[in-house]
N, C-alpha and C. Protein backbone atom coordinates (compact mmCIF):
# COMPACT_ATOMS: atom_id res chain seq x y z
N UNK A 1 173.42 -93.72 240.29
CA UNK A 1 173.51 -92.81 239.18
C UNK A 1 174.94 -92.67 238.69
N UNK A 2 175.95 -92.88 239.69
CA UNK A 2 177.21 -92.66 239.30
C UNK A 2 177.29 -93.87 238.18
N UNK A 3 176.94 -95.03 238.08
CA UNK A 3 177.28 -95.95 237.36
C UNK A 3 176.73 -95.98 235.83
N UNK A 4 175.81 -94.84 235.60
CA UNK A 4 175.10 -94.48 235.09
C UNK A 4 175.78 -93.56 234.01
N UNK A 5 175.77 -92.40 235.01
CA UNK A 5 177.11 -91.57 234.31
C UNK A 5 178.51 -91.90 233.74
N UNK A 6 179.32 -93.08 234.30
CA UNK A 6 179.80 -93.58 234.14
C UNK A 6 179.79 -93.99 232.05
N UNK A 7 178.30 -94.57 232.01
CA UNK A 7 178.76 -95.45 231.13
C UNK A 7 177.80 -94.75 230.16
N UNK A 8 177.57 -92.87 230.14
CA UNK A 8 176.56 -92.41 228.87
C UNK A 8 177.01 -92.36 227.96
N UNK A 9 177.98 -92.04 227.97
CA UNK A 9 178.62 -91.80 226.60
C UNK A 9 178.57 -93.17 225.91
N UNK A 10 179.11 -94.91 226.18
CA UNK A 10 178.33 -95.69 225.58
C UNK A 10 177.08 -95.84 225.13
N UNK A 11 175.81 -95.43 225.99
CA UNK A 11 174.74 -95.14 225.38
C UNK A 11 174.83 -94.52 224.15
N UNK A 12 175.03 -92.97 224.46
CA UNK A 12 174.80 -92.06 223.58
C UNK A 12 175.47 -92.28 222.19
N UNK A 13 176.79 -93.18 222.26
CA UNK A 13 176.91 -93.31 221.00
C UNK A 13 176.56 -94.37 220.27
N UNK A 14 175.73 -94.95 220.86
CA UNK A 14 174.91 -96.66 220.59
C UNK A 14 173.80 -96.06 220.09
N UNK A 15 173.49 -94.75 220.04
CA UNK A 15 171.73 -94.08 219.82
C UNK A 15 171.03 -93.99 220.93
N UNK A 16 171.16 -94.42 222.23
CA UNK A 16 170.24 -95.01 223.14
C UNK A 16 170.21 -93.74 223.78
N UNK A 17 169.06 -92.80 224.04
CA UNK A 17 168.59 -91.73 224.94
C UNK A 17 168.31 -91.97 226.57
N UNK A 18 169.63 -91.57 227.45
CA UNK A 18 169.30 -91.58 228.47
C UNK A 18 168.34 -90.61 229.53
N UNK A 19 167.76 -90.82 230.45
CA UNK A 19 166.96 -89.26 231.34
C UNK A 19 166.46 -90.35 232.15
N UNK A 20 166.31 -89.04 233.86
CA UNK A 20 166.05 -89.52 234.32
C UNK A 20 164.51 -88.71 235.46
N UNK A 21 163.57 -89.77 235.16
CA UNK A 21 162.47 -88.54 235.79
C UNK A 21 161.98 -88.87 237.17
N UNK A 22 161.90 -87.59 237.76
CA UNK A 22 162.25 -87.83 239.48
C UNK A 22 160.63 -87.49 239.76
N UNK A 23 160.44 -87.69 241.27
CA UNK A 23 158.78 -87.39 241.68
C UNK A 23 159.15 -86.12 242.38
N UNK A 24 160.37 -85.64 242.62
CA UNK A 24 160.59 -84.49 242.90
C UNK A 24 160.62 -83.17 242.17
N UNK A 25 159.92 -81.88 242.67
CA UNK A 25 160.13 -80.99 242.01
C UNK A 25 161.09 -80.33 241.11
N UNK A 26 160.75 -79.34 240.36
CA UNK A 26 161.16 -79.43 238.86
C UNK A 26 162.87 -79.01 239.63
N UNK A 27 162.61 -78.13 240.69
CA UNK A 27 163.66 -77.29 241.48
C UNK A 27 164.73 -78.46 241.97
N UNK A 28 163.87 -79.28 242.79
CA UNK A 28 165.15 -80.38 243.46
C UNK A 28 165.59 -81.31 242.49
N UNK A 29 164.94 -81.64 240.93
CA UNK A 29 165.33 -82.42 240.11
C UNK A 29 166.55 -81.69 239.31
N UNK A 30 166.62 -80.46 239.10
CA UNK A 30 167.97 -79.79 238.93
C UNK A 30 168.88 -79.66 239.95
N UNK A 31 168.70 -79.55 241.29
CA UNK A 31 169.30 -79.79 242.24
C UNK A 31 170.17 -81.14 242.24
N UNK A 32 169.29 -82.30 242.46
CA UNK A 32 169.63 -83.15 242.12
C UNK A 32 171.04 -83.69 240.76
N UNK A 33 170.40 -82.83 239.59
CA UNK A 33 171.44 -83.38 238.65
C UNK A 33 172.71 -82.31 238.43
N UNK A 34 172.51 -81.24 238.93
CA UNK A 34 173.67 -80.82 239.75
C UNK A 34 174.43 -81.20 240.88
N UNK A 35 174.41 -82.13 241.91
CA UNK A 35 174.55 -82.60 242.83
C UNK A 35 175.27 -84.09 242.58
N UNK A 36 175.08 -84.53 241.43
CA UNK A 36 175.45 -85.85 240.77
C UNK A 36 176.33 -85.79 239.83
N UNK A 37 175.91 -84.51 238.59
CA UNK A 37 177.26 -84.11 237.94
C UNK A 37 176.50 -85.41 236.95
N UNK A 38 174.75 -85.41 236.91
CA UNK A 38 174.20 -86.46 235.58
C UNK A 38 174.61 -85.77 234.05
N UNK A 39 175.28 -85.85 233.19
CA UNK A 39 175.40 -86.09 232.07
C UNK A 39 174.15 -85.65 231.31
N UNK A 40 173.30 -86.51 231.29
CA UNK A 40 171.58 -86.25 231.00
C UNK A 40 170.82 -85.55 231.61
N UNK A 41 169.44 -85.63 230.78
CA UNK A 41 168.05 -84.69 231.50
C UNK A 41 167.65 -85.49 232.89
N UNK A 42 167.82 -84.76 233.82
CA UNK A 42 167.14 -85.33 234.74
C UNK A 42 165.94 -84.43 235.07
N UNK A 43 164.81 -85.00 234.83
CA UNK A 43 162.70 -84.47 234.63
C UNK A 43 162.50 -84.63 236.08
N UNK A 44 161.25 -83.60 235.58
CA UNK A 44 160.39 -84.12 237.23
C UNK A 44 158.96 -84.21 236.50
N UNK A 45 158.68 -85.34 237.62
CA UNK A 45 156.91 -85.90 237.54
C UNK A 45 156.27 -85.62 238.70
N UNK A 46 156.23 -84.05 239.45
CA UNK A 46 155.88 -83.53 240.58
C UNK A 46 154.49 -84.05 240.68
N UNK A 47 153.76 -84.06 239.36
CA UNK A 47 152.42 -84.17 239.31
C UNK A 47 151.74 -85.83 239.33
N UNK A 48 153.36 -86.63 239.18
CA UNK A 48 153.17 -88.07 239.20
C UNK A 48 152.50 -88.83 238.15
N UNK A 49 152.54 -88.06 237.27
CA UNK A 49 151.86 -88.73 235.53
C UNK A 49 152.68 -89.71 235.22
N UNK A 50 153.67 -89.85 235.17
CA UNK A 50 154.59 -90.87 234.22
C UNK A 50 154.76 -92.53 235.80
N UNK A 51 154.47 -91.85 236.68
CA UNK A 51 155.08 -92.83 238.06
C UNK A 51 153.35 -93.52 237.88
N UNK A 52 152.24 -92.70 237.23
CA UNK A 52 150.55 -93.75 237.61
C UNK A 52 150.75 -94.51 236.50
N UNK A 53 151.12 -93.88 235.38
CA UNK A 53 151.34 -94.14 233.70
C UNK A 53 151.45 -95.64 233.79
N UNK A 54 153.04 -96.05 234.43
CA UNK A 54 153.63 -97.04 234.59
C UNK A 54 153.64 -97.99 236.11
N UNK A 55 152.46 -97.43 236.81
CA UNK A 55 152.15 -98.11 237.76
C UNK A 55 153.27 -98.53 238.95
N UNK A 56 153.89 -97.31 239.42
CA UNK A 56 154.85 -97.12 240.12
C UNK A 56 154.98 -96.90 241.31
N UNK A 57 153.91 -97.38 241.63
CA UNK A 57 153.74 -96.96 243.34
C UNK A 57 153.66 -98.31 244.27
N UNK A 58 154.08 -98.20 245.54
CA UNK A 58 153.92 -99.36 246.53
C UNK A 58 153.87 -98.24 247.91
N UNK A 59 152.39 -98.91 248.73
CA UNK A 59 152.47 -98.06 249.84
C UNK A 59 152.52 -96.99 249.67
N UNK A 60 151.99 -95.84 248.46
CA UNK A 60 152.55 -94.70 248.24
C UNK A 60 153.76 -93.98 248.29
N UNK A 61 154.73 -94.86 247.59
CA UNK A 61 155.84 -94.64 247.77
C UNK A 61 156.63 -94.70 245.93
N UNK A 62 156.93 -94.10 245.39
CA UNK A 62 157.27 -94.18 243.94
C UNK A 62 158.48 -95.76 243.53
N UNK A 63 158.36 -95.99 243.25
CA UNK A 63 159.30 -97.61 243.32
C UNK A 63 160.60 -96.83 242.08
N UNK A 64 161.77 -97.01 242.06
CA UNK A 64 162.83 -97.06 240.78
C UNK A 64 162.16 -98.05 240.15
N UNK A 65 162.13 -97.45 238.81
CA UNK A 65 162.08 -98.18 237.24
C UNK A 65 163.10 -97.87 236.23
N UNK A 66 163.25 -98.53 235.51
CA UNK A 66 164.12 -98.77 234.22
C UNK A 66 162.83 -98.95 233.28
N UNK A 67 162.89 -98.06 232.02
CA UNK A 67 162.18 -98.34 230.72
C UNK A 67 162.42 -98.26 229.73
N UNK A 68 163.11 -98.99 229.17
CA UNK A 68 163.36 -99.25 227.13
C UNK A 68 162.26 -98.75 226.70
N UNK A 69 162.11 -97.79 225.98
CA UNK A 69 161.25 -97.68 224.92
C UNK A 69 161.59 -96.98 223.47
N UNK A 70 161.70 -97.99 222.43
CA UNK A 70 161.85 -97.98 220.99
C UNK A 70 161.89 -96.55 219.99
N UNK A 71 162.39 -96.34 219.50
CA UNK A 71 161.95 -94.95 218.57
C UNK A 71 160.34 -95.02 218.38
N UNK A 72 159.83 -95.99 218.34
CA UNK A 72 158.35 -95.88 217.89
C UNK A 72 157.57 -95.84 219.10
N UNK A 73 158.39 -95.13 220.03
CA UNK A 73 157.20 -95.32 221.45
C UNK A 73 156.94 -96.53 222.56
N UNK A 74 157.00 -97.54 221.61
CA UNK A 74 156.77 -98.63 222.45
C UNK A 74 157.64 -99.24 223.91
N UNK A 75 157.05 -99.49 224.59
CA UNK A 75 158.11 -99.92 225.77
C UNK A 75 158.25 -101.30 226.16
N UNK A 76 159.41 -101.90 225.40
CA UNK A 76 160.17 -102.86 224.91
C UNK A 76 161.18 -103.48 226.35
N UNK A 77 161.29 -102.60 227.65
CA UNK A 77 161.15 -103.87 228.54
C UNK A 77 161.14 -102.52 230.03
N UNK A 78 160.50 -103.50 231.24
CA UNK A 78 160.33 -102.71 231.81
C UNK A 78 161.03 -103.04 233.06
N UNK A 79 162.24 -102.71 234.24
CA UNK A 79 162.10 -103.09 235.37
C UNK A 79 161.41 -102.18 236.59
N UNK A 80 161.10 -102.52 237.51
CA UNK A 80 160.64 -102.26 238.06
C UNK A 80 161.15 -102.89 239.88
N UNK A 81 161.37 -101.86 240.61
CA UNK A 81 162.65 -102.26 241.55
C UNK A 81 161.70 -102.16 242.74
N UNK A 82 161.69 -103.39 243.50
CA UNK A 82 161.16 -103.53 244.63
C UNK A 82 160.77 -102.34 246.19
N UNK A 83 162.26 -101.83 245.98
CA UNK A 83 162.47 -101.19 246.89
C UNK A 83 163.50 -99.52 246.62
N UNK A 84 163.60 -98.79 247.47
CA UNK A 84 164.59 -97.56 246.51
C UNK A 84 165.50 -98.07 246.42
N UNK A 85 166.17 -99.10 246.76
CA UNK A 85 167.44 -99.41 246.76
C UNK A 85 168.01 -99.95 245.51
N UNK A 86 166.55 -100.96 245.12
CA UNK A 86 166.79 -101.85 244.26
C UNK A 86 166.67 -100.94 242.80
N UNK A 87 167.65 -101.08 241.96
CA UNK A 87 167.74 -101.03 240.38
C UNK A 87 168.20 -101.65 239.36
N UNK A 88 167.95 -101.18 238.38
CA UNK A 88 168.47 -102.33 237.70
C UNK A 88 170.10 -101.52 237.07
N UNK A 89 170.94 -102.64 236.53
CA UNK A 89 172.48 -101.93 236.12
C UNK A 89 172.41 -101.68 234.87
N UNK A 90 173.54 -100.85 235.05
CA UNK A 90 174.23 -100.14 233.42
C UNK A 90 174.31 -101.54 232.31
N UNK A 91 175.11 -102.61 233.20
CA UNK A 91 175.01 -103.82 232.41
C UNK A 91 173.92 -104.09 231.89
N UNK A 92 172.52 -104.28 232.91
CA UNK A 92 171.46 -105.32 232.63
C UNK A 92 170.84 -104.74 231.71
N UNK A 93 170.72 -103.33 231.63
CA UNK A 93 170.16 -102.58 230.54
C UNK A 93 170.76 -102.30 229.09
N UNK A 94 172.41 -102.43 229.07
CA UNK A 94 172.73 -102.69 228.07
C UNK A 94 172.18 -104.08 227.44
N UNK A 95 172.48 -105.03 228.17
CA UNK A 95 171.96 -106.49 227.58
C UNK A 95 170.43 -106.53 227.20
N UNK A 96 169.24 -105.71 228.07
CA UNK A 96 167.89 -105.45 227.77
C UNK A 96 167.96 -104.85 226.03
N UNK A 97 168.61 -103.49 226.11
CA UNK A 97 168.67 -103.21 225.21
C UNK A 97 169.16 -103.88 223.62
N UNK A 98 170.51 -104.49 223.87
CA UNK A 98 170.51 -106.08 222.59
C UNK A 98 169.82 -107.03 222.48
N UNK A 99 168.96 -107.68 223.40
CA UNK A 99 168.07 -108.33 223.46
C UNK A 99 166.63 -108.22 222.68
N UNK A 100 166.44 -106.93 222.50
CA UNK A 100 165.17 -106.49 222.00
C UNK A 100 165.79 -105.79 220.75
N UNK A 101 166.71 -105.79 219.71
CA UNK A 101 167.25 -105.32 219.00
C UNK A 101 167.62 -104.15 218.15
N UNK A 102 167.75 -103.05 219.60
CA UNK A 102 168.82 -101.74 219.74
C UNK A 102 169.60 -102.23 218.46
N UNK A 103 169.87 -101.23 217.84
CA UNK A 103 171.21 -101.24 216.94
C UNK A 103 172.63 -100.78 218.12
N UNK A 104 173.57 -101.05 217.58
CA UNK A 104 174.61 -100.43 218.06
C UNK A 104 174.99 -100.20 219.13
N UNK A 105 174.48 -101.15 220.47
CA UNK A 105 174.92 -100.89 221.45
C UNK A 105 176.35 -101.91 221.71
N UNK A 106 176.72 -100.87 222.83
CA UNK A 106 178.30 -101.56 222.85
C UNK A 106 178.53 -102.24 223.89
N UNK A 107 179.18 -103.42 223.72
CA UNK A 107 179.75 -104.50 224.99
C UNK A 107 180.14 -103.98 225.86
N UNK A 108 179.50 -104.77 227.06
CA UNK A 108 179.99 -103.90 228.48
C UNK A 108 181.64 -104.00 228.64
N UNK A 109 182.51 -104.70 227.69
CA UNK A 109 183.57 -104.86 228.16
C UNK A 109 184.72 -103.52 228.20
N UNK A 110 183.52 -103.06 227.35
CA UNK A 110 184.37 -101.74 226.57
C UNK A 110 185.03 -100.67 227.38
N UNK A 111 185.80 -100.18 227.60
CA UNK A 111 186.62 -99.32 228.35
C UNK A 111 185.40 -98.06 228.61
N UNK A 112 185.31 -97.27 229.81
CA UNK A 112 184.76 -95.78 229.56
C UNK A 112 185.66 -94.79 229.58
């Protein structure tokens, strides 16, 4: 998440809406983004709607995802991380995001 935070303000001024939604309660998901010092909304899906939505489970266990999805709703690319460990980067999602043609996002070279 730090790498995350790191680089919102590129998002945010590219248009790109960051958040992040936890399977933890609404309580430990503010905990949480107090605890991190996230920039963004960090949600909770206590009830696990958005983790069945997107088919997020292994072993009953919620997997990290990354999801682009368009002003029009659509979800324009999806990762989906093996393990908790695994995610995807600030980079790969900037490049997801030019790839599928985000306006205005900015080169990772760019200073934060």
């Amino acid at each position: 998440m730090d790498q995350l935070a790191h680089t919102y303000q590129q998002y945010k001024d590219a248009g790109v809406a960051l958040l992040m939604v936890s399977v933890d309660s609404p309580k430990r998901a503010a905990q949480l983004s107090a605890e991190t010092g996230a920039p963004f909304p960090v949600l909770s899906d206590v009830d696990d709607d958005v983790t069945v939505a997107y088919n997020l489970f292994a072993s009953g266990i919620a997997l990290p995802a990354t999801v682009l999805i368009d002003a029009a709703g659509r979800v324009r690319w999806l990762y989906v991380g093996q393990n908790p460990a695994d995610r995807s980067s600030p980079d790969m999602m900037l490049d997801q995001a030019r790839h599928v043609g985000v306006d205005k996002i900015p080169t990772t070279d760019q200073p934060c």
